[in-house]
Every structure is written in C-alpha cells, then in structure tokens.
C-alpha atoms as a PDB file:
ATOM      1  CA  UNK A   1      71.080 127.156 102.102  1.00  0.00           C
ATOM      2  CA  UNK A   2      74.226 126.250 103.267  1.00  0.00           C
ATOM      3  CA  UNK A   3      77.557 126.794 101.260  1.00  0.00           C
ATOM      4  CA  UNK A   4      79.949 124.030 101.036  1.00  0.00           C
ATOM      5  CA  UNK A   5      83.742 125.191 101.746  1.00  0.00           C
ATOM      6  CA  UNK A   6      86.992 123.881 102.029  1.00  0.00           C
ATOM      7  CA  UNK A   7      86.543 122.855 105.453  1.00  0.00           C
ATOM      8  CA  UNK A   8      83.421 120.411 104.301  1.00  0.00           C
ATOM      9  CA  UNK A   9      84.650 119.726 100.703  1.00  0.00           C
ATOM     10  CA  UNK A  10      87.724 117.828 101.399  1.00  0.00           C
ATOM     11  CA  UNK A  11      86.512 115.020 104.064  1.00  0.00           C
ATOM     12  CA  UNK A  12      83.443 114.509 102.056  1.00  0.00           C
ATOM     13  CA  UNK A  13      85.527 114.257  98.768  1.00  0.00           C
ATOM     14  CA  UNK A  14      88.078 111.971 100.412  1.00  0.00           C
ATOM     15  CA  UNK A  15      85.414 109.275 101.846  1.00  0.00           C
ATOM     16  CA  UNK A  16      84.051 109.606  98.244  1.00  0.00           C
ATOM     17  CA  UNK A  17      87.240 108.857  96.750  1.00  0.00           C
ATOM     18  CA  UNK A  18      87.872 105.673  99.315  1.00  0.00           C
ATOM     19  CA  UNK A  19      84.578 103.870  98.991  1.00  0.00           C
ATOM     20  CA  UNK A  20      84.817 104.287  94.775  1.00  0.00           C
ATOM     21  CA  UNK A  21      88.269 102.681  94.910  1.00  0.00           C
ATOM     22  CA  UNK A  22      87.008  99.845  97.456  1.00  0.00           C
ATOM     23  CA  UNK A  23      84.179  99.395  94.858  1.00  0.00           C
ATOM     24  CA  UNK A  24      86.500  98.924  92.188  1.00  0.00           C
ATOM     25  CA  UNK A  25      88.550  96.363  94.177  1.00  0.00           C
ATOM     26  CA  UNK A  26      85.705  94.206  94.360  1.00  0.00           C
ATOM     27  CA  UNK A  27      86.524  92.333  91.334  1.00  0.00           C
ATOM     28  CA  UNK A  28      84.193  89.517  89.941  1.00  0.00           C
ATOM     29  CA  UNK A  29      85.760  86.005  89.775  1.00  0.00           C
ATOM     30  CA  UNK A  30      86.701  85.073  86.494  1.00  0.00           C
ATOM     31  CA  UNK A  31      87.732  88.305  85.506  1.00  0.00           C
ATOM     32  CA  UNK A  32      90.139  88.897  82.757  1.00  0.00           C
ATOM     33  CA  UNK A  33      93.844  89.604  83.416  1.00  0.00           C
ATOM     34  CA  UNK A  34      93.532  92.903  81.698  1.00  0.00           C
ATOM     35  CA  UNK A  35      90.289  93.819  83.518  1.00  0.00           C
ATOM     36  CA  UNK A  36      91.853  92.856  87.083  1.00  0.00           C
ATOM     37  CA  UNK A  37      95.246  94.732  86.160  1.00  0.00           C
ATOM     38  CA  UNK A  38      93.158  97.866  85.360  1.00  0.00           C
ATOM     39  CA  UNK A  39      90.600  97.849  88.314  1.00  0.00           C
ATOM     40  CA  UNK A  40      93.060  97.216  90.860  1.00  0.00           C
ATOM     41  CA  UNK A  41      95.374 100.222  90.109  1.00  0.00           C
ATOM     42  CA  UNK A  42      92.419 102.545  89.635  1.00  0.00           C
ATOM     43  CA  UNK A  43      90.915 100.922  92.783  1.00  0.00           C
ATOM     44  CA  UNK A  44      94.304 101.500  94.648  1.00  0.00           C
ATOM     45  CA  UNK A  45      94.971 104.766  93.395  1.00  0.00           C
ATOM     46  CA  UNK A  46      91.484 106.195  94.349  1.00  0.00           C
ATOM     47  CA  UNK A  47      92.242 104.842  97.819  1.00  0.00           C
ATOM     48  CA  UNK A  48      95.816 106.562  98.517  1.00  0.00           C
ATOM     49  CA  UNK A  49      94.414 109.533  97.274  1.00  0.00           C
ATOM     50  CA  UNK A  50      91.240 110.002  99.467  1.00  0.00           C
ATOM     51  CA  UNK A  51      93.455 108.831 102.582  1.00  0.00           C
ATOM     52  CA  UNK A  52      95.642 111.758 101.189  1.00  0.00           C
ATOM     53  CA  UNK A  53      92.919 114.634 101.261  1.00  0.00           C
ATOM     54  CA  UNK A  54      91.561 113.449 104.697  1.00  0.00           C
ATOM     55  CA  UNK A  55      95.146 113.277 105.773  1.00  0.00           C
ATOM     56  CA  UNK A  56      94.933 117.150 104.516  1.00  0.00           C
ATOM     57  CA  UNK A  57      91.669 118.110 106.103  1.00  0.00           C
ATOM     58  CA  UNK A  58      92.850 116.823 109.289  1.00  0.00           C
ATOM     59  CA  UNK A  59      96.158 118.780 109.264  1.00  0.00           C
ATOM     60  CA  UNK A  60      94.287 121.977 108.361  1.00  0.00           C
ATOM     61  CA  UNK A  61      92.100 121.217 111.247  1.00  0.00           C
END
C-alpha cells in the first residue's frame, strides 16, 4: 500500500481546498445578506489558501 507524504499531501490538499471554496461561491439566488456575506469569505478564503499550498508544493519541487 502506498504511503502518502509530503510530496503527495500538499497538491492533493490544495485542489481540495480550491474546489470546496468554488463550491461555496456558488451561492443560490435569493440568498440572505448574512448567508452571502458568510459563504463568500469562507469560499474566498478556502481559495487563497489552496493556491497557497500548491504555490508551496511547487516551490519544494
């Protein structure tokens, strides 16, 4: 079985991280103000920080 390490952890993380905060951008119409507020930094923030770990596993490479 093969053992995940650093090397395969932090790309797979970081494409995990993007697509969960592009999911939470997608924001039904009709939404509450609150609701939109809330999903869009938690969508945004998820974003910066996967582009940050791939932006770290492609240094390390």
């Amino acid at each position: 079985m093969p053992r995940l390490t650093l090397k395969h952890l932090l790309p797979l993380t970081g494409a995990a991280l993007i697509l969960w905060g592009y999911r939470q951008l997608s924001i039904p119409p009709g939404s509450g103000y609150d609701q939109v507020l809330s999903q869009v930094k938690s969508g945004v923030l998820l974003v910066v920080l996967g582009g940050a770990l791939l932006m770290v596993w492609l240094a390390k490479r």
